[in-house]
Structures are given as C-alpha cells and as structure tokens.
C-alpha atoms as a PDB file:
ATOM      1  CA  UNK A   1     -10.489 -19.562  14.352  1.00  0.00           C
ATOM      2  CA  UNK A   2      -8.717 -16.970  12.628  1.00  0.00           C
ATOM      3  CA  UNK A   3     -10.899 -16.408   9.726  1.00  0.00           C
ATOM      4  CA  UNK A   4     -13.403 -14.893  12.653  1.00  0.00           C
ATOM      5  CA  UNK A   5     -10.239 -12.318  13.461  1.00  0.00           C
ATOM      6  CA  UNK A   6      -9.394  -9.285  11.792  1.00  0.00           C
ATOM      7  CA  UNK A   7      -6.018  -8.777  10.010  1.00  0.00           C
ATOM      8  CA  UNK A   8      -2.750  -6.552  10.646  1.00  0.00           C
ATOM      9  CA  UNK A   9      -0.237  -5.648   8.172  1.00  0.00           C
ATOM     10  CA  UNK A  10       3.111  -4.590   9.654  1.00  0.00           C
ATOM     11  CA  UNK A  11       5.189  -2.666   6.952  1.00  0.00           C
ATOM     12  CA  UNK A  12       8.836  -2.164   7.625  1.00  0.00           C
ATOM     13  CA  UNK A  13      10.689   0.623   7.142  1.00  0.00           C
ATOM     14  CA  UNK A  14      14.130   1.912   7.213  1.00  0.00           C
ATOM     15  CA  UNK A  15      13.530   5.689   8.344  1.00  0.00           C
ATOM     16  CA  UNK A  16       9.771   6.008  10.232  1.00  0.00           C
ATOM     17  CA  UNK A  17      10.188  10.157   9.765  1.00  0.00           C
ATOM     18  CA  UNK A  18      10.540   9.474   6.256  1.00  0.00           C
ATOM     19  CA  UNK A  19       8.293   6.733   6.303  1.00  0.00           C
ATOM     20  CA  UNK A  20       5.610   8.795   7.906  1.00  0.00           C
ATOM     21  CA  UNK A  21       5.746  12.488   5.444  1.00  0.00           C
ATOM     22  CA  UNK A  22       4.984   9.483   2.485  1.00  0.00           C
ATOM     23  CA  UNK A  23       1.911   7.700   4.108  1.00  0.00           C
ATOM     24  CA  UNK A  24       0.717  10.802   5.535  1.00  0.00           C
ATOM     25  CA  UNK A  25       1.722  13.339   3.062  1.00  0.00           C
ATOM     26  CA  UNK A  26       1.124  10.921  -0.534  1.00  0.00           C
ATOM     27  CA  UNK A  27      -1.163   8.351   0.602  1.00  0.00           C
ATOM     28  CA  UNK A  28      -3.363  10.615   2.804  1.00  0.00           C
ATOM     29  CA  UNK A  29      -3.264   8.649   6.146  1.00  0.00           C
ATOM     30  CA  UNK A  30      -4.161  10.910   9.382  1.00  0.00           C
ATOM     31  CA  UNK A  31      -3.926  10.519  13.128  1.00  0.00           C
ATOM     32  CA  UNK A  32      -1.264   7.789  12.910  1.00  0.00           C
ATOM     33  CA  UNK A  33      -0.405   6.826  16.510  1.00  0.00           C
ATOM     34  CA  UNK A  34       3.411   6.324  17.679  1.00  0.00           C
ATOM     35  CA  UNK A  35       4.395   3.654  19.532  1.00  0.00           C
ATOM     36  CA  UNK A  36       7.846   3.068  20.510  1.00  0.00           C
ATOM     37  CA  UNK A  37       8.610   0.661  17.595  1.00  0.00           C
ATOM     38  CA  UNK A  38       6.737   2.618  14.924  1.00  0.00           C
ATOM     39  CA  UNK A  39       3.034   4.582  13.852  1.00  0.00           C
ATOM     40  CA  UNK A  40      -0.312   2.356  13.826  1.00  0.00           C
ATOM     41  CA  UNK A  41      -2.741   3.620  10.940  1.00  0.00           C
ATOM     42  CA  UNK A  42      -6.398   2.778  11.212  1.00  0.00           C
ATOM     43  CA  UNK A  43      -7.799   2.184   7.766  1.00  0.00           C
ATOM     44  CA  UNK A  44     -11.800   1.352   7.249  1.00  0.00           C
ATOM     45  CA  UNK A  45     -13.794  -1.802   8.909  1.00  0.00           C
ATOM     46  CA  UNK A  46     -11.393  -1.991  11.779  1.00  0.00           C
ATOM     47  CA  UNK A  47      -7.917  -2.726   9.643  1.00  0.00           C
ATOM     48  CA  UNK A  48      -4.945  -1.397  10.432  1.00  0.00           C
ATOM     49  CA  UNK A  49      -1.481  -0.878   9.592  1.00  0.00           C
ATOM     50  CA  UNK A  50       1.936  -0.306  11.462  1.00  0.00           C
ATOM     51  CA  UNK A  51       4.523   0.877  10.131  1.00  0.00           C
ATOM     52  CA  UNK A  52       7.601  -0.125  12.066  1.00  0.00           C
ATOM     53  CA  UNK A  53      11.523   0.537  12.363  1.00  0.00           C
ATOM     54  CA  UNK A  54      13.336  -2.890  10.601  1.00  0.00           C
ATOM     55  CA  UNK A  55      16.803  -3.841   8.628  1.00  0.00           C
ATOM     56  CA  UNK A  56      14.470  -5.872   6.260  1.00  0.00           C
ATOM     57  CA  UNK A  57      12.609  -2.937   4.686  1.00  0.00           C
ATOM     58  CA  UNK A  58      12.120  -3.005   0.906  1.00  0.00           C
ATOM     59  CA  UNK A  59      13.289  -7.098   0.636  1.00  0.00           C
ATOM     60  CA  UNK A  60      10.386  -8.120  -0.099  1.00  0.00           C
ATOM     61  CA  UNK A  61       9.682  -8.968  -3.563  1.00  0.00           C
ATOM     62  CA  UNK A  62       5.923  -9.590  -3.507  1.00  0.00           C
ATOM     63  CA  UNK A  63       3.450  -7.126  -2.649  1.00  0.00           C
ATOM     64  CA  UNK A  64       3.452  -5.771   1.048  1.00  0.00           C
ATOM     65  CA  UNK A  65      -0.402  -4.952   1.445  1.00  0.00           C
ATOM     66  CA  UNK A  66      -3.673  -4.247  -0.519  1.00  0.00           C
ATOM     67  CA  UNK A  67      -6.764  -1.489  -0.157  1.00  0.00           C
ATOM     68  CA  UNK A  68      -9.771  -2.271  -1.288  1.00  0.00           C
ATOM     69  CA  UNK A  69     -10.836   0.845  -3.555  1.00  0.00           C
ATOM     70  CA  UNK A  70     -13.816   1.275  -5.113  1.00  0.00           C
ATOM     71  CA  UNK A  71     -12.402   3.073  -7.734  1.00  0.00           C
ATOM     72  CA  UNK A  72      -9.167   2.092  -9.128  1.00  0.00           C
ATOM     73  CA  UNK A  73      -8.343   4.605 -11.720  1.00  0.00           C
ATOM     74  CA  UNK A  74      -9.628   7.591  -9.218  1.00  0.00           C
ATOM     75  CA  UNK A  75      -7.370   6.357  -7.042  1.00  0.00           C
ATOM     76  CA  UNK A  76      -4.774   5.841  -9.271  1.00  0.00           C
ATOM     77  CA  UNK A  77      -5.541   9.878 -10.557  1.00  0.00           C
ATOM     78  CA  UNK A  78      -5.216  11.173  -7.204  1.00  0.00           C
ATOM     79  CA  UNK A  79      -1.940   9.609  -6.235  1.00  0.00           C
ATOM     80  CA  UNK A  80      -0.517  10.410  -9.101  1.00  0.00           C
ATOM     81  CA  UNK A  81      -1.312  14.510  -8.230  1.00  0.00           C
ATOM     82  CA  UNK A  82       0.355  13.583  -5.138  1.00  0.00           C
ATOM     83  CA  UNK A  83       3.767  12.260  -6.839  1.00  0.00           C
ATOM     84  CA  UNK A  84       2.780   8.571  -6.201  1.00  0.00           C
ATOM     85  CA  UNK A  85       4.651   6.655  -9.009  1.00  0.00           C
ATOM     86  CA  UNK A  86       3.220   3.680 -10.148  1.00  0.00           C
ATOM     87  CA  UNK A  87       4.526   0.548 -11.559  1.00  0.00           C
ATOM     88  CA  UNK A  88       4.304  -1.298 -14.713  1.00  0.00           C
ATOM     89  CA  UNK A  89       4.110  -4.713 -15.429  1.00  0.00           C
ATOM     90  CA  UNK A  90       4.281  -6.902 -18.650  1.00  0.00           C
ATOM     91  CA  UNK A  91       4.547 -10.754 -18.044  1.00  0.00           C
ATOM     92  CA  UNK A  92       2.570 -13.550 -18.943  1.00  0.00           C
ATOM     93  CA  UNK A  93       0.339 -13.221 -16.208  1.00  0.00           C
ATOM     94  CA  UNK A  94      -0.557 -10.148 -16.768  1.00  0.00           C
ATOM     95  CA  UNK A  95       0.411  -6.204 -17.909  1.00  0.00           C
ATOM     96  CA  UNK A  96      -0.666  -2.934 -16.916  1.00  0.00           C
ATOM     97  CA  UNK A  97      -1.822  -0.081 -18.807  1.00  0.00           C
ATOM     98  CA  UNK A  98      -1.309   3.244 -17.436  1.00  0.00           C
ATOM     99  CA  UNK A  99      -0.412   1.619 -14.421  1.00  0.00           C
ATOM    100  CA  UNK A 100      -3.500  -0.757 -14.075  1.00  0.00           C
ATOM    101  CA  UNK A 101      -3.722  -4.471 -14.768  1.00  0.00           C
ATOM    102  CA  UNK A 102      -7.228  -5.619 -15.237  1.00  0.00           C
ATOM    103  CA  UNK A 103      -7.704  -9.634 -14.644  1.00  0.00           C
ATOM    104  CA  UNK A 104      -9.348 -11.997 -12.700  1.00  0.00           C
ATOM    105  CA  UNK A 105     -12.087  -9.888 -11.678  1.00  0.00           C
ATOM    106  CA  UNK A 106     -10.228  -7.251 -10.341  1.00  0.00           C
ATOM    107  CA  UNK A 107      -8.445  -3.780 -11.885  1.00  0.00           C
ATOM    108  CA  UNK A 108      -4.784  -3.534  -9.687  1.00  0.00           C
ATOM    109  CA  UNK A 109      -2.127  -1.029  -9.715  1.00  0.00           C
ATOM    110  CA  UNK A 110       1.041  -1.277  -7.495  1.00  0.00           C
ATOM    111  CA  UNK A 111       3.690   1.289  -6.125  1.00  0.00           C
ATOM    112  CA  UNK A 112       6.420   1.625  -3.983  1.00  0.00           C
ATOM    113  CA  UNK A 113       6.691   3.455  -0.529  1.00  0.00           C
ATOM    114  CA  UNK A 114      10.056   5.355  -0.262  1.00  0.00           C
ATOM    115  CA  UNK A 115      11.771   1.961   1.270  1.00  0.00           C
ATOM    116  CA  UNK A 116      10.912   0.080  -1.985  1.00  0.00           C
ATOM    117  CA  UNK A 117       7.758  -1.891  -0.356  1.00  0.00           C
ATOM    118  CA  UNK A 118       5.353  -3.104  -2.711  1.00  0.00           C
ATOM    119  CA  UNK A 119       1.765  -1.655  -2.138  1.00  0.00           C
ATOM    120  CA  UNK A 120      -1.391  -1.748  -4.070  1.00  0.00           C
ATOM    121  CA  UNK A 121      -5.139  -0.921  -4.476  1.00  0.00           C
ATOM    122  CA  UNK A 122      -7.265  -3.269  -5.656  1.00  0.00           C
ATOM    123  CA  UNK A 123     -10.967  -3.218  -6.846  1.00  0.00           C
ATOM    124  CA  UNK A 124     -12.988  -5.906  -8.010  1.00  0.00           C
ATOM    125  CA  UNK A 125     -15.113  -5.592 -10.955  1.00  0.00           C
END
C-alpha cells in the first residue's frame, strides 16, 4: 500500500530564515511555500520537502535526504561555486575523493545544511 504512495522528507531546522537563504540561496530551491510550521519545496516527479521549525535539528547522524542527479560531479561543481561544502569520508565501507564516493552502482557526495543535517545527491551509474 505504500509503495503505490509518494514520499515526504521533513527536514528540521533550528532557524527557518536561516534555513530558507541556504536551500534557496545554495541549493537553488524556488517558490517554497510557508506554512505555519515551516516552507514546503516541490522537487521533480511530485516529491517534496518541508523544512520545519524543531529542537532536534542537526541530531541526526545518518543522512537526512537524497536527490537523484544525473550528474554527480556537475552537481557537486555547481554547489561548490555556491559555497556548498562537502564532506569526506574514509572508512571501510567506503571513501570519497573530491567529495564523491563511487560504490555500489552509484557516485554519492554528502553535505551539511547550516543546522548540521546530512544531505546528499546521488546518481547511479
């Protein structure tokens, strides 16, 4: 039953002003719509986001949400121009180089959003 529905990711924050100059201003987003609790992005194939007001922001230690990309290291280039830091990993599942981990069938790089959530882009190869 809910394999047939589509997903949304809430992402807390600690400061939605804040919150909102990074996805719009770094990440690109447009036409996020406030609510009372927080802004509702629209990504592609009906997805969404919201990004909402919470004391829990940044606690979580796995990743927060994916986008499909099909071009990782594009991506990667153009957040980078925007000041988008991205993070590196080197365990024995796997590294990243230049901020990529290739594995699995997929090329990944993670960053943070100003309240320390984990967010990536993922493409499969």
């Amino acid at each position: 039953m809910l394999q047939k529905s589509p997903i949304y990711s809430y992402v807390p924050v600690k400061d939605v002003a804040r919150a909102r100059k990074f996805y719009e201003g770094k990440l690109g987003f447009a036409n996020g719509h406030e609510q009372d609790a927080g802004i509702h992005y629209e990504c592609a194939g009906g997805t969404a986001f919201f990004v909402y007001l919470s004391g829990g922001a940044g606690t979580n230690k796995a990743s927060q949400a994916f986008w499909t990309v099909k071009d990782v290291r594009a991506e990667v280039a153009e957040l980078r121009a925007k000041g988008v830091v991205f993070e590196e990993y080197d365990n024995p599942n796997f590294k990243t180089v230049d901020g990529i981990a290739t594995g699995g069938g997929a090329m990944t790089a993670w960053f943070k959003d100003p309240d320390g959530n984990i967010l990536a882009i993922v493409q499969t190869i």
